[in-house]
PDB file of N, CA and C in Angstrom:
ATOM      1  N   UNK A   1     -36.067  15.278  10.304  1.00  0.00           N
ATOM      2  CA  UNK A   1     -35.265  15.509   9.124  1.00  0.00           C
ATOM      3  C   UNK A   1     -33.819  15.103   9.406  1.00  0.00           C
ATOM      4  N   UNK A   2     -32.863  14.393   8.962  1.00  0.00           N
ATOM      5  CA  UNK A   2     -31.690  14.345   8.587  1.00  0.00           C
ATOM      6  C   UNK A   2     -30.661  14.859   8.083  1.00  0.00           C
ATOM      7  N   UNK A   3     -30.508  15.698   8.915  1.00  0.00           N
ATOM      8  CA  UNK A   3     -29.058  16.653   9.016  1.00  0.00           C
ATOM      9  C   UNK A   3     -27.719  16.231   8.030  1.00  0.00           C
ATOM     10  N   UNK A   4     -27.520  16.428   6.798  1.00  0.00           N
ATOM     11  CA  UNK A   4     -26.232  15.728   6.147  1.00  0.00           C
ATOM     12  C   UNK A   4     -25.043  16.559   6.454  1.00  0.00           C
ATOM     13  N   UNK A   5     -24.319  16.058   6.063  1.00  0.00           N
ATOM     14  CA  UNK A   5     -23.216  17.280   6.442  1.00  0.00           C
ATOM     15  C   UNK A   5     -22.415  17.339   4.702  1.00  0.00           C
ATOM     16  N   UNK A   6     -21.836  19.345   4.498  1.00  0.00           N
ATOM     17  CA  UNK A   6     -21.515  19.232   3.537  1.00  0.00           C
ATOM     18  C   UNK A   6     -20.416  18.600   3.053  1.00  0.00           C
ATOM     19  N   UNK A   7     -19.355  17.920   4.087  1.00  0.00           N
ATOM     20  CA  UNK A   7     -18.579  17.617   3.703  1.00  0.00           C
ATOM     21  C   UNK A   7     -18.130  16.205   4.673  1.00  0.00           C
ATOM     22  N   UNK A   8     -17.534  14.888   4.447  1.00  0.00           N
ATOM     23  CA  UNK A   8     -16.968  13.998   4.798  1.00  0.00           C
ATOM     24  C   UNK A   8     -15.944  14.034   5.197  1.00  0.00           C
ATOM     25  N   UNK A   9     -14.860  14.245   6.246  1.00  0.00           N
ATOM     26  CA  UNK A   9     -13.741  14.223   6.230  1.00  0.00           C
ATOM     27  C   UNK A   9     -12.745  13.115   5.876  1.00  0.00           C
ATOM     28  N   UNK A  10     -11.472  13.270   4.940  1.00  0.00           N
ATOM     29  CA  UNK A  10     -10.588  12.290   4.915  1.00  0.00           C
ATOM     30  C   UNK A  10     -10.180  11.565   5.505  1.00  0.00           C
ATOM     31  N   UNK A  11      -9.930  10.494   6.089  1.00  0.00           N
ATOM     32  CA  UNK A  11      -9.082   9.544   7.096  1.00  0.00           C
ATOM     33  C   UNK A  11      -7.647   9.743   7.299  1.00  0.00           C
ATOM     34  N   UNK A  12      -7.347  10.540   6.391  1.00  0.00           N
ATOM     35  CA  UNK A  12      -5.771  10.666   5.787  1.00  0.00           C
ATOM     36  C   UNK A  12      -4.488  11.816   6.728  1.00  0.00           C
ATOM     37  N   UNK A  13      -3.197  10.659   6.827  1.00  0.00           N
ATOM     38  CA  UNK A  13      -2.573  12.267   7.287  1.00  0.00           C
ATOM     39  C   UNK A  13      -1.059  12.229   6.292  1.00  0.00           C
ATOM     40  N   UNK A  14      -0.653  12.855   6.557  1.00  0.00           N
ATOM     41  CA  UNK A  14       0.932  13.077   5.334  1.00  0.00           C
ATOM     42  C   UNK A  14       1.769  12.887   6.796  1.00  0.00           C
ATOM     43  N   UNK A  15       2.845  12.216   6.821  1.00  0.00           N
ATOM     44  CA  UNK A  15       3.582  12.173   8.100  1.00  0.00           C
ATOM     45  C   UNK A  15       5.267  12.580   7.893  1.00  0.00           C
ATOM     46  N   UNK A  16       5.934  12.690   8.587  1.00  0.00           N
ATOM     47  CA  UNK A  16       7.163  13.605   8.405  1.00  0.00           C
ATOM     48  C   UNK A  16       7.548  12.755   7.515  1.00  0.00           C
ATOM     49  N   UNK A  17       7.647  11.884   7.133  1.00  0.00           N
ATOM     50  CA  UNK A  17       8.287  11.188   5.880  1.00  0.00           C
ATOM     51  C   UNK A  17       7.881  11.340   4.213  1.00  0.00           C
ATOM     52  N   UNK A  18       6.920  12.153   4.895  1.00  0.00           N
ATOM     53  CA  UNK A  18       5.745  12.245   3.362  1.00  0.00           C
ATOM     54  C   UNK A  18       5.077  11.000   3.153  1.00  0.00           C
ATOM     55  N   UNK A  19       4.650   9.763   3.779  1.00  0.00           N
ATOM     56  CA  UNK A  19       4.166   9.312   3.711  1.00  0.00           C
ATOM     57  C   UNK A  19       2.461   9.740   4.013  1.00  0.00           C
ATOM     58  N   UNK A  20       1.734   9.146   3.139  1.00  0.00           N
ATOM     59  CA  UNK A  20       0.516   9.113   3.230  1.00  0.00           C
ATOM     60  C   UNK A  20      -0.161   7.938   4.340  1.00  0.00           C
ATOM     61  N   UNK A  21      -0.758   8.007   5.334  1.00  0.00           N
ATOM     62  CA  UNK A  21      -1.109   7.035   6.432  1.00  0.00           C
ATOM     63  C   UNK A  21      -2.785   7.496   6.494  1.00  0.00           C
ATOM     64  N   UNK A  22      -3.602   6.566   6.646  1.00  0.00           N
ATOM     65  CA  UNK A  22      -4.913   6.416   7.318  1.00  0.00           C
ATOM     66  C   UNK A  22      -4.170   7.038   8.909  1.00  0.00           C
ATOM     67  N   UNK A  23      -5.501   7.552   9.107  1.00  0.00           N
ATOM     68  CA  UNK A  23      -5.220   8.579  10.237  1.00  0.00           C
ATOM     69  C   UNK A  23      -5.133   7.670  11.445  1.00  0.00           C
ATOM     70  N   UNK A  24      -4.827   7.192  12.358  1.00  0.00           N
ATOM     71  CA  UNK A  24      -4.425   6.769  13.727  1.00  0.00           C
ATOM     72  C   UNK A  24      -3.685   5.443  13.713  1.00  0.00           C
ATOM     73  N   UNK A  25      -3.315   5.375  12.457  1.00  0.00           N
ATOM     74  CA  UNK A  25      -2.845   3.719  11.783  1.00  0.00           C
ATOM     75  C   UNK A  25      -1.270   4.415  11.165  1.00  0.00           C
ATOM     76  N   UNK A  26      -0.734   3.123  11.123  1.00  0.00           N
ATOM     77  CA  UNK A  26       0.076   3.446  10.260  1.00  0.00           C
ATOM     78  C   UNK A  26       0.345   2.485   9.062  1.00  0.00           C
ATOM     79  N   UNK A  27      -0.400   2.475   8.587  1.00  0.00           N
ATOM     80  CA  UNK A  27      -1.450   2.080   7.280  1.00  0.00           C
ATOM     81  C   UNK A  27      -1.303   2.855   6.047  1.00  0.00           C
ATOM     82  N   UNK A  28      -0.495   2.598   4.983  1.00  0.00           N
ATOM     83  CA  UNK A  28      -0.780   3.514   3.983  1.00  0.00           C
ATOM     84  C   UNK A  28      -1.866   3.659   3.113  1.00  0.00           C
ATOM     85  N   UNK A  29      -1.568   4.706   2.601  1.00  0.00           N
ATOM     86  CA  UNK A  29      -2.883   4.989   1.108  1.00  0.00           C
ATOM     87  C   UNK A  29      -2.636   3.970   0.286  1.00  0.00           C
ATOM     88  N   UNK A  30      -1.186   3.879  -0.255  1.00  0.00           N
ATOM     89  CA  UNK A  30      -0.835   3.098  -0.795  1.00  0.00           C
ATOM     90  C   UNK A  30      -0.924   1.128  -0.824  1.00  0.00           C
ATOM     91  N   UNK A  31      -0.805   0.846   0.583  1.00  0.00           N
ATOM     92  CA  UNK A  31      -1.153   0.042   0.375  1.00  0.00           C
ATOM     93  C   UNK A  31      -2.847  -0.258   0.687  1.00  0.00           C
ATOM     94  N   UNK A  32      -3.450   0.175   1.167  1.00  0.00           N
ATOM     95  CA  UNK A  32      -4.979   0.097   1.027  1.00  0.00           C
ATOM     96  C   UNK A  32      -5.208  -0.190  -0.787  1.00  0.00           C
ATOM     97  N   UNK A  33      -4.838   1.245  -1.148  1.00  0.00           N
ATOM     98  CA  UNK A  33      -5.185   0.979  -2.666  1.00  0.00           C
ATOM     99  C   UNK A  33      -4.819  -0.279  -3.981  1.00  0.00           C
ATOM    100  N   UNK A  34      -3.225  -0.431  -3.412  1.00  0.00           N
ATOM    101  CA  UNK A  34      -2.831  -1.447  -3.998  1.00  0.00           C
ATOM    102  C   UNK A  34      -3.835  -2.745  -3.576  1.00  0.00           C
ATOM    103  N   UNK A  35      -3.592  -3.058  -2.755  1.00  0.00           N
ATOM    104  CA  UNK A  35      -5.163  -4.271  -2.632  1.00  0.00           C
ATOM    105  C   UNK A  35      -6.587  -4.323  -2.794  1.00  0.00           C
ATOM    106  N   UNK A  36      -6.692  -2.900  -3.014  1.00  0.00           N
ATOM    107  CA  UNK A  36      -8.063  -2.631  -3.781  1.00  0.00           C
ATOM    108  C   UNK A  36      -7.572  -2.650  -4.961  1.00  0.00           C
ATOM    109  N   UNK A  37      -6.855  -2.615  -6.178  1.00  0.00           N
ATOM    110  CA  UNK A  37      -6.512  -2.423  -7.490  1.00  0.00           C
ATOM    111  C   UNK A  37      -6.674  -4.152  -7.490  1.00  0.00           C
ATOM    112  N   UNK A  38      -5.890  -4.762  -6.749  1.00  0.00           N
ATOM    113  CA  UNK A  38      -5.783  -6.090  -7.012  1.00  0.00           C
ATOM    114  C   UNK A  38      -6.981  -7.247  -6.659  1.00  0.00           C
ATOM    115  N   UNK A  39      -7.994  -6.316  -6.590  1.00  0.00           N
ATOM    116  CA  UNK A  39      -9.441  -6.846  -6.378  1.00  0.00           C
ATOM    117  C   UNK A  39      -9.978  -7.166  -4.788  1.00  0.00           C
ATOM    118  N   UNK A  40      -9.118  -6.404  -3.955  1.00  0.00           N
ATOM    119  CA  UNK A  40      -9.743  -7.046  -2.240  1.00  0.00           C
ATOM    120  C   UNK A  40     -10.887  -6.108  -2.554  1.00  0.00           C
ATOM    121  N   UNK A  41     -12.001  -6.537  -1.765  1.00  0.00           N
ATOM    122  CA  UNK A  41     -13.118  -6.157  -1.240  1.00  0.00           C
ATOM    123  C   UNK A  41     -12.722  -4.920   0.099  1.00  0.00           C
ATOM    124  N   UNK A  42     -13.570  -3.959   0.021  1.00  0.00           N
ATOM    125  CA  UNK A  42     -13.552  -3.273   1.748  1.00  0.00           C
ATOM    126  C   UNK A  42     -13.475  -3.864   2.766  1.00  0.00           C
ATOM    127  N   UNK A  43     -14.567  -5.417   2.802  1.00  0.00           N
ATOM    128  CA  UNK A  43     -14.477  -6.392   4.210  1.00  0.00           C
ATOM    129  C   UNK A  43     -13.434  -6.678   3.891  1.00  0.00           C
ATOM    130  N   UNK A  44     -12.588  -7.128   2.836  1.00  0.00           N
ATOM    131  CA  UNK A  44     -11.601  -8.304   2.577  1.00  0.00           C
ATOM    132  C   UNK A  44     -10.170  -6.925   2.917  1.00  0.00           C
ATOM    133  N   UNK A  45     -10.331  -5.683   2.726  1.00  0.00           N
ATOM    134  CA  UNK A  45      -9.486  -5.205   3.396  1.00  0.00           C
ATOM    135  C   UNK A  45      -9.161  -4.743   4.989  1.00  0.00           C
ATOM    136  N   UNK A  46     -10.468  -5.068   5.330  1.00  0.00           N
ATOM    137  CA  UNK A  46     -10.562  -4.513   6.937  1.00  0.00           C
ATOM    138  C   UNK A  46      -9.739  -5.695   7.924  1.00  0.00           C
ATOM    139  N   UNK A  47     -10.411  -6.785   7.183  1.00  0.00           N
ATOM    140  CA  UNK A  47      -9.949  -7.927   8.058  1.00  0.00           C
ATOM    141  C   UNK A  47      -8.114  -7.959   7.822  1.00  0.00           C
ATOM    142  N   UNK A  48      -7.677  -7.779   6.325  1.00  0.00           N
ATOM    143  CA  UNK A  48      -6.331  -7.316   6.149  1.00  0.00           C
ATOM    144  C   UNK A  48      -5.226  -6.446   7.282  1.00  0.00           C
ATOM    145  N   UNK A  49      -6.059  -5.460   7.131  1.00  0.00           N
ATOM    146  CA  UNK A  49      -5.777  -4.233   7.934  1.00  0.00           C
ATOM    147  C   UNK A  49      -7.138  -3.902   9.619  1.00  0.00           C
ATOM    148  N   UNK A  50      -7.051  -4.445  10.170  1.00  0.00           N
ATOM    149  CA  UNK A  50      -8.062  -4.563  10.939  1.00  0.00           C
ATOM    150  C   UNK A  50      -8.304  -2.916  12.037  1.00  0.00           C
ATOM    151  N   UNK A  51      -6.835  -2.537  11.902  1.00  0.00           N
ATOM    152  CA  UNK A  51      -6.949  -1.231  12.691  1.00  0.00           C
ATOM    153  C   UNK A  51      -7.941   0.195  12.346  1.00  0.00           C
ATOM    154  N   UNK A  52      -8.009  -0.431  10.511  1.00  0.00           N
ATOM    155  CA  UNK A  52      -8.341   0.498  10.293  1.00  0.00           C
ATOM    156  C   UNK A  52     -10.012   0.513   9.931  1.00  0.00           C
ATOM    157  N   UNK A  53     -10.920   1.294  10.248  1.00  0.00           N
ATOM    158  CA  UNK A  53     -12.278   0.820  10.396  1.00  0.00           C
ATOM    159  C   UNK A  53     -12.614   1.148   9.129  1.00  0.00           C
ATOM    160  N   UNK A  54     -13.536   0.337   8.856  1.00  0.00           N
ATOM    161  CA  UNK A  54     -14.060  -0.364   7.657  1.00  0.00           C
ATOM    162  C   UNK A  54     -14.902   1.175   6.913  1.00  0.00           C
ATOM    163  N   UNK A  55     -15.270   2.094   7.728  1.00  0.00           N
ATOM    164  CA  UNK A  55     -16.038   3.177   7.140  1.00  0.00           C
ATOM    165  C   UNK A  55     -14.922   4.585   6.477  1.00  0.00           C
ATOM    166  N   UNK A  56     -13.503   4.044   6.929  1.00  0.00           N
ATOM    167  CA  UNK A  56     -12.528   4.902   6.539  1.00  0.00           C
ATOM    168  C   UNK A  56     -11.940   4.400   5.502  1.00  0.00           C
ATOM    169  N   UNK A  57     -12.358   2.630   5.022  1.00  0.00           N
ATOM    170  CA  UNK A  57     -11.729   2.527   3.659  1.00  0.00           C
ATOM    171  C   UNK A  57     -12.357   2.298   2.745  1.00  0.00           C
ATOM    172  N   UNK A  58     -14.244   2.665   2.784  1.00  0.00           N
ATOM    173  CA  UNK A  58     -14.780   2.875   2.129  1.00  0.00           C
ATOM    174  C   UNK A  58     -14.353   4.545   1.731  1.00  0.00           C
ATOM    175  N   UNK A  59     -14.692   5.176   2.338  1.00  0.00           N
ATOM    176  CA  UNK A  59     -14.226   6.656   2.147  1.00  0.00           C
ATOM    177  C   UNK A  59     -13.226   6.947   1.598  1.00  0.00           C
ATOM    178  N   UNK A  60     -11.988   6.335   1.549  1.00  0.00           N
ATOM    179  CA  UNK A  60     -10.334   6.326   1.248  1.00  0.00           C
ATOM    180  C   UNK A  60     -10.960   5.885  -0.599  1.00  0.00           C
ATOM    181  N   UNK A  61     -11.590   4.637  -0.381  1.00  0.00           N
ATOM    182  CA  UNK A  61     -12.129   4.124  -2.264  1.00  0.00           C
ATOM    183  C   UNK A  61     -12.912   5.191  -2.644  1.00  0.00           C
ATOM    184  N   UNK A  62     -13.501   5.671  -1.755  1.00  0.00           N
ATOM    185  CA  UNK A  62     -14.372   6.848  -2.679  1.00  0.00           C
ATOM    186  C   UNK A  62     -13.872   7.859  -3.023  1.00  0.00           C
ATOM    187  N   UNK A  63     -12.843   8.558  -2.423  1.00  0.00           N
ATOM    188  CA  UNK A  63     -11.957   9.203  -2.793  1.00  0.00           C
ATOM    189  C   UNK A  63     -11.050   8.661  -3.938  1.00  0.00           C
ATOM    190  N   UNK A  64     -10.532   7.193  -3.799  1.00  0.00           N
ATOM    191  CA  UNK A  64      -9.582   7.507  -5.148  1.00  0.00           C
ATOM    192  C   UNK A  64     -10.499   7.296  -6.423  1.00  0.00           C
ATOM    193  N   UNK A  65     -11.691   6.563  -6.132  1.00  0.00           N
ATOM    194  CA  UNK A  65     -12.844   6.494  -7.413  1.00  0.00           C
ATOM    195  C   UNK A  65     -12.960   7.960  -7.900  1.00  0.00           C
ATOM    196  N   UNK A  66     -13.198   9.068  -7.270  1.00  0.00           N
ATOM    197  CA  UNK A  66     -13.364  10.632  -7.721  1.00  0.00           C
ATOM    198  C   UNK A  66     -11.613  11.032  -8.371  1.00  0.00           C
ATOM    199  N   UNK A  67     -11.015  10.263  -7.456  1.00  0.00           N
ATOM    200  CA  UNK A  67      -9.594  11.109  -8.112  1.00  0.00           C
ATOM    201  C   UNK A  67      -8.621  10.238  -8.486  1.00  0.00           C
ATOM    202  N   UNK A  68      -9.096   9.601  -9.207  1.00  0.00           N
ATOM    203  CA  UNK A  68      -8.114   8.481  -9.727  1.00  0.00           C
ATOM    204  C   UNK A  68      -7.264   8.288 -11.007  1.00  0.00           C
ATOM    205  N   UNK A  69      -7.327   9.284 -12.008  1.00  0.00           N
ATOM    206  CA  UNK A  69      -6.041   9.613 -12.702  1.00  0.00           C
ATOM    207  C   UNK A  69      -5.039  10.430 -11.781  1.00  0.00           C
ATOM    208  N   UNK A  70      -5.730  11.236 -10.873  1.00  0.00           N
ATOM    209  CA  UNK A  70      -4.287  11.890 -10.182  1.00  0.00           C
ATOM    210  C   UNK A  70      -3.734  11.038  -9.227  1.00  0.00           C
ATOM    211  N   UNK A  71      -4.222  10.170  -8.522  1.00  0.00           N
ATOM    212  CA  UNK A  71      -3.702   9.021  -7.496  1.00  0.00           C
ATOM    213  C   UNK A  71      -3.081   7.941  -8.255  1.00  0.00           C
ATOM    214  N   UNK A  72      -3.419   7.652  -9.552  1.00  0.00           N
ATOM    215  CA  UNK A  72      -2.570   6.550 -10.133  1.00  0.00           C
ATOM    216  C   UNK A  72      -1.498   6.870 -10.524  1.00  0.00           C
ATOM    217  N   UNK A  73      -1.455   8.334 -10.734  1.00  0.00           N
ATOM    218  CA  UNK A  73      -0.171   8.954 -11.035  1.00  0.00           C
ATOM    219  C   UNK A  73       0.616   9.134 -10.210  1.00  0.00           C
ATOM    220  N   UNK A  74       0.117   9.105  -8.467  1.00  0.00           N
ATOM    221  CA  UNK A  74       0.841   9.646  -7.772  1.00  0.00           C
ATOM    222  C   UNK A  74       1.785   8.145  -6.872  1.00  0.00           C
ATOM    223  N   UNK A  75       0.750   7.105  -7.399  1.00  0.00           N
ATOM    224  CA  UNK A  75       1.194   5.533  -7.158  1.00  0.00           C
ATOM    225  C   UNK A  75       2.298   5.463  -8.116  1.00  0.00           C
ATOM    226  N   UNK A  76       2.365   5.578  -9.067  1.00  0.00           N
ATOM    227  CA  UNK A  76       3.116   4.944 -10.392  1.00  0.00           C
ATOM    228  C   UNK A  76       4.701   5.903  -9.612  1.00  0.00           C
ATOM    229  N   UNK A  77       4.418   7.402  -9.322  1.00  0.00           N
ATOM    230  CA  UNK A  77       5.682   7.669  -8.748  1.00  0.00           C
ATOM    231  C   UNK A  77       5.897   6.862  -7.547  1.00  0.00           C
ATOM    232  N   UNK A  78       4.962   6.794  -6.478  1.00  0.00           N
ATOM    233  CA  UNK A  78       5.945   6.346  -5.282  1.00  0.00           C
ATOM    234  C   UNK A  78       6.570   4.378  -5.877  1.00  0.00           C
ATOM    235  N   UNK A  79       6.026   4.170  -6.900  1.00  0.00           N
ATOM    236  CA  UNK A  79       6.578   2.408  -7.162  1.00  0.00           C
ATOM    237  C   UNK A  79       7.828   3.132  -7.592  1.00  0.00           C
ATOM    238  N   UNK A  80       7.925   4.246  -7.962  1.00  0.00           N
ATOM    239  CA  UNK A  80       9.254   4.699  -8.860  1.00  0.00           C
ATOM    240  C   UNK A  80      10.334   4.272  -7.866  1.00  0.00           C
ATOM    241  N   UNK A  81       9.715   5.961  -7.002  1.00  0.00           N
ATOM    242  CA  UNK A  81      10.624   5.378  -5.665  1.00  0.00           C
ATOM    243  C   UNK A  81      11.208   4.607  -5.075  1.00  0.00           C
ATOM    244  N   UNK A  82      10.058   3.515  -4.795  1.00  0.00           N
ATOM    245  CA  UNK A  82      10.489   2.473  -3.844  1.00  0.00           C
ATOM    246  C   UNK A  82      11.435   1.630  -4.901  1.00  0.00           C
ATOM    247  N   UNK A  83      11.310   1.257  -5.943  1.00  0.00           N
ATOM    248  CA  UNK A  83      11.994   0.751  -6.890  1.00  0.00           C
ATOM    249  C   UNK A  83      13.608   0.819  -6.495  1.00  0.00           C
ATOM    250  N   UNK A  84      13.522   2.655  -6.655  1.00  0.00           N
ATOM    251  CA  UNK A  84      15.213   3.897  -6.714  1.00  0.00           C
ATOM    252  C   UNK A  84      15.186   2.942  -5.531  1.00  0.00           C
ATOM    253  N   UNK A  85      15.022   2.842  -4.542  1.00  0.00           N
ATOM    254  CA  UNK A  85      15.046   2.953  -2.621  1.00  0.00           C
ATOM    255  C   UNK A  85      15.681   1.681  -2.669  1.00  0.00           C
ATOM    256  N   UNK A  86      15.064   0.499  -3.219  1.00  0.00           N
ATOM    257  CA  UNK A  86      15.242  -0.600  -2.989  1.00  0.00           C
ATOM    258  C   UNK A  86      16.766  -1.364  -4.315  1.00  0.00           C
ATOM    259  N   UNK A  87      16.719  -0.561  -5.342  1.00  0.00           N
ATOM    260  CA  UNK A  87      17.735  -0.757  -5.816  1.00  0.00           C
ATOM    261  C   UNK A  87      19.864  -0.135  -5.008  1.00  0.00           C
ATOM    262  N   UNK A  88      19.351   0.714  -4.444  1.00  0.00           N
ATOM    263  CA  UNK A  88      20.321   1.509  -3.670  1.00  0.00           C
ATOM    264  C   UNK A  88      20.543   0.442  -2.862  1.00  0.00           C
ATOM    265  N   UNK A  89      19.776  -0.013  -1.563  1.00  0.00           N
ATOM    266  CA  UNK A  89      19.848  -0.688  -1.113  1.00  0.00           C
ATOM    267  C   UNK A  89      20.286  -1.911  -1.415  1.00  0.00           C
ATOM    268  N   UNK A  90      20.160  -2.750  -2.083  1.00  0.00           N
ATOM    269  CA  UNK A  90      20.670  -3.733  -2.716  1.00  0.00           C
ATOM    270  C   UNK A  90      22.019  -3.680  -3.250  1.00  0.00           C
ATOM    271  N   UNK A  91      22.512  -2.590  -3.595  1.00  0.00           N
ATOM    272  CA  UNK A  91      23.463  -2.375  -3.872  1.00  0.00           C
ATOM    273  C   UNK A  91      24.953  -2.574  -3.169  1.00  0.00           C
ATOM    274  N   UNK A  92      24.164  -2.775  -2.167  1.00  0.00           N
ATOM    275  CA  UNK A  92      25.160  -2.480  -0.624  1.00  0.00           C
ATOM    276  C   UNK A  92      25.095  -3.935  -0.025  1.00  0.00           C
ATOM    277  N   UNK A  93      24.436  -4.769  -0.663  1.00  0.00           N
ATOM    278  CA  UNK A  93      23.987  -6.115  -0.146  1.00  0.00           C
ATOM    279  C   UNK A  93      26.187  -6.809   0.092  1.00  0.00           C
ATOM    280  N   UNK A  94      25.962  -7.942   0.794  1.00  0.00           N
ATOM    281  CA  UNK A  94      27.258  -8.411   0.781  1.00  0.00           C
ATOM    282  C   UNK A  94      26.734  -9.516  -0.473  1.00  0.00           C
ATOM    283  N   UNK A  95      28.215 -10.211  -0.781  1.00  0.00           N
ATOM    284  CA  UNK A  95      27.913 -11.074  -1.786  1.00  0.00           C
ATOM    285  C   UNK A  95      26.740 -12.035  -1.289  1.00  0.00           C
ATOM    286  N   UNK A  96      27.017 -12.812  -0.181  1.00  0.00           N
ATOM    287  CA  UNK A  96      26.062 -13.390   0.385  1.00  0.00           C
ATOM    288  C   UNK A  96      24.642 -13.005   0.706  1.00  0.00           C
ATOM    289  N   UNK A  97      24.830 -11.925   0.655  1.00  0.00           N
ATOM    290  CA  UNK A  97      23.029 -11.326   0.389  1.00  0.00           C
ATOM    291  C   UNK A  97      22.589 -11.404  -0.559  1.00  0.00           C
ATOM    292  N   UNK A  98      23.410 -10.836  -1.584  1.00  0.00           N
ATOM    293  CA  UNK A  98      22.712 -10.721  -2.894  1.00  0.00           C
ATOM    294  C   UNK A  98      22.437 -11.851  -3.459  1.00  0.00           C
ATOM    295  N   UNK A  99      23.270 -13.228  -3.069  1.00  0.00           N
ATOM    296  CA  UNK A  99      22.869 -14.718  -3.222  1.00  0.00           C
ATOM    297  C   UNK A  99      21.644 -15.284  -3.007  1.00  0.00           C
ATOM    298  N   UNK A 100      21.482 -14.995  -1.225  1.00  0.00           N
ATOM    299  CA  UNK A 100      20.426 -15.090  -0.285  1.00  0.00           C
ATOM    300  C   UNK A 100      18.975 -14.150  -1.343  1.00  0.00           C
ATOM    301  N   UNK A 101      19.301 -13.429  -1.826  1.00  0.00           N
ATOM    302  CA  UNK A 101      17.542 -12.301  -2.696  1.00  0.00           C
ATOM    303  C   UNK A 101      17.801 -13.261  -4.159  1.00  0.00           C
ATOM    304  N   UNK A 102      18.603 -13.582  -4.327  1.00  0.00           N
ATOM    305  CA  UNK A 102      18.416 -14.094  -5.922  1.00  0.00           C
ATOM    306  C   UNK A 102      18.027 -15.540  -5.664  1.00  0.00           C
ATOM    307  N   UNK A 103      18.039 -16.505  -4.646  1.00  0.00           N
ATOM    308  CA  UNK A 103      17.582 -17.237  -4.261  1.00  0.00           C
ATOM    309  C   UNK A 103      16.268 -17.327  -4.147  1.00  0.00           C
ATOM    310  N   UNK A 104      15.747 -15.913  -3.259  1.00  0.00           N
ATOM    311  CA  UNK A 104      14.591 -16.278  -3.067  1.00  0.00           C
ATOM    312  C   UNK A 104      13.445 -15.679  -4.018  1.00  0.00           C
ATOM    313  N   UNK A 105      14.324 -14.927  -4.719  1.00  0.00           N
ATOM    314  CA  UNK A 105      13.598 -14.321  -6.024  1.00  0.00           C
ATOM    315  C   UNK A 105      13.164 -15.268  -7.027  1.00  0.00           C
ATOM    316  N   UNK A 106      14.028 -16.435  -7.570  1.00  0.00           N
ATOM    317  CA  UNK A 106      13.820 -17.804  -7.960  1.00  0.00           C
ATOM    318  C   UNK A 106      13.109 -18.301  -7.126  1.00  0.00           C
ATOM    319  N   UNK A 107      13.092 -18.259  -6.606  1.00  0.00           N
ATOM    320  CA  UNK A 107      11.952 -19.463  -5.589  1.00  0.00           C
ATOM    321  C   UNK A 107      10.463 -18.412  -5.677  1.00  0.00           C
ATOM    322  N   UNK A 108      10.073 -17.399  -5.869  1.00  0.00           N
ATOM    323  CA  UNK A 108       9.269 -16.489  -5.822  1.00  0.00           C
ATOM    324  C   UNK A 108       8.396 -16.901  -7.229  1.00  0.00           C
ATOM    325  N   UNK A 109       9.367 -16.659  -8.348  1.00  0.00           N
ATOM    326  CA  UNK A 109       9.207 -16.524  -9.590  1.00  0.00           C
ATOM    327  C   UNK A 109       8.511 -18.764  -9.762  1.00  0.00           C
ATOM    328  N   UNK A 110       8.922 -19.099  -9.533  1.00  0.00           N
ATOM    329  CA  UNK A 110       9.060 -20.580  -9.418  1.00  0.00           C
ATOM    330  C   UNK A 110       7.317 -20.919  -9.313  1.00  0.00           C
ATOM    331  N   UNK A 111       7.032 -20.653  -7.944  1.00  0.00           N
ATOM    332  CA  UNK A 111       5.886 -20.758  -7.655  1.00  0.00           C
ATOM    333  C   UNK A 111       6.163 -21.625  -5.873  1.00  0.00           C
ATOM    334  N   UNK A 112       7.564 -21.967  -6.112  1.00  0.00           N
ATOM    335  CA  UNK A 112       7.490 -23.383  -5.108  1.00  0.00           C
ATOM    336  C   UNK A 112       7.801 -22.615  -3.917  1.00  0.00           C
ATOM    337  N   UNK A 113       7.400 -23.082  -2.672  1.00  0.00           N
ATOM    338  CA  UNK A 113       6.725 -22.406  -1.085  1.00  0.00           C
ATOM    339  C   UNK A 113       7.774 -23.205  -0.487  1.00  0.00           C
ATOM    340  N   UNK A 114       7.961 -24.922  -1.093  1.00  0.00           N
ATOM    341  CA  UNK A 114       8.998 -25.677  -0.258  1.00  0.00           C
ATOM    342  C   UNK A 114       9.642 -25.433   0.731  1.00  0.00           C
ATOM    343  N   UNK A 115      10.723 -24.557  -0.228  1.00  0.00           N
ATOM    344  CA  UNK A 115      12.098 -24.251  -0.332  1.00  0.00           C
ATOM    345  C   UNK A 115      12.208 -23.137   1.401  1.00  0.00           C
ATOM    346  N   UNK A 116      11.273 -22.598   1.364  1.00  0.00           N
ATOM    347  CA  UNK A 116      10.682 -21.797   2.443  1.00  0.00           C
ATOM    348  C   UNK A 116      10.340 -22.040   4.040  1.00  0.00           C
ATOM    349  N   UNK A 117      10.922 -21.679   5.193  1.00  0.00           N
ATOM    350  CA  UNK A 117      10.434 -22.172   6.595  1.00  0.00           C
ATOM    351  C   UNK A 117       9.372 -21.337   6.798  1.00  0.00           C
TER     352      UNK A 117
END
């Protein structure tokens, strides 16, 4: 007979930053999920993320498949965040930086790789 167990454990740890990390990685939830939203496959994320074994990001999808109005909610805040994080930052850019990101933001938006070493 085959012993199941009642419960699966998470892969997941919260780390002093409040970040969410796959457990021995430092790998987020976040981005696992974001490349699963954007159609990667589990293989197509393992090979991505290779540290993290392939049976922990099936488990990580099965989890946000069960809880996925509260995880999209909890994505939509941390883009908030990083948004706040990255606008602050920028803020502080020298003129020449902020040249150097609007440069390559055009070149992003563009499509063209050229321009790029």
């Amino acid at each position: 007979m085959l012993n199941l167990p009642e419960k699966i454990a998470l892969p997941l740890k919260t780390d002093e930053q409040g970040n969410i990390r796959v457990s021995g990685t430092r790998v987020t939830l976040d981005s696992i999920l974001r490349f699963y939203l954007q159609g990667s496959t589990p293989e197509e994320l393992h090979e991505g993320f290779p540290t993290v074994p392939i049976t922990d990001i099936y488990i990580i999808i099965a989890y946000y498949l069960a809880n996925q109005g509260d995880i999209d909610r909890w994505l939509q805040v941390r883009e908030i965040e990083a948004e706040r994080s990255r606008s602050e930052w920028e803020a502080r850019y020298t003129p020449e930086q902020k040249a150097r990101a609007e440069y390559f933001r055009k070149l992003l938006a563009s499509g063209d790789s050229y321009g790029c070493l």
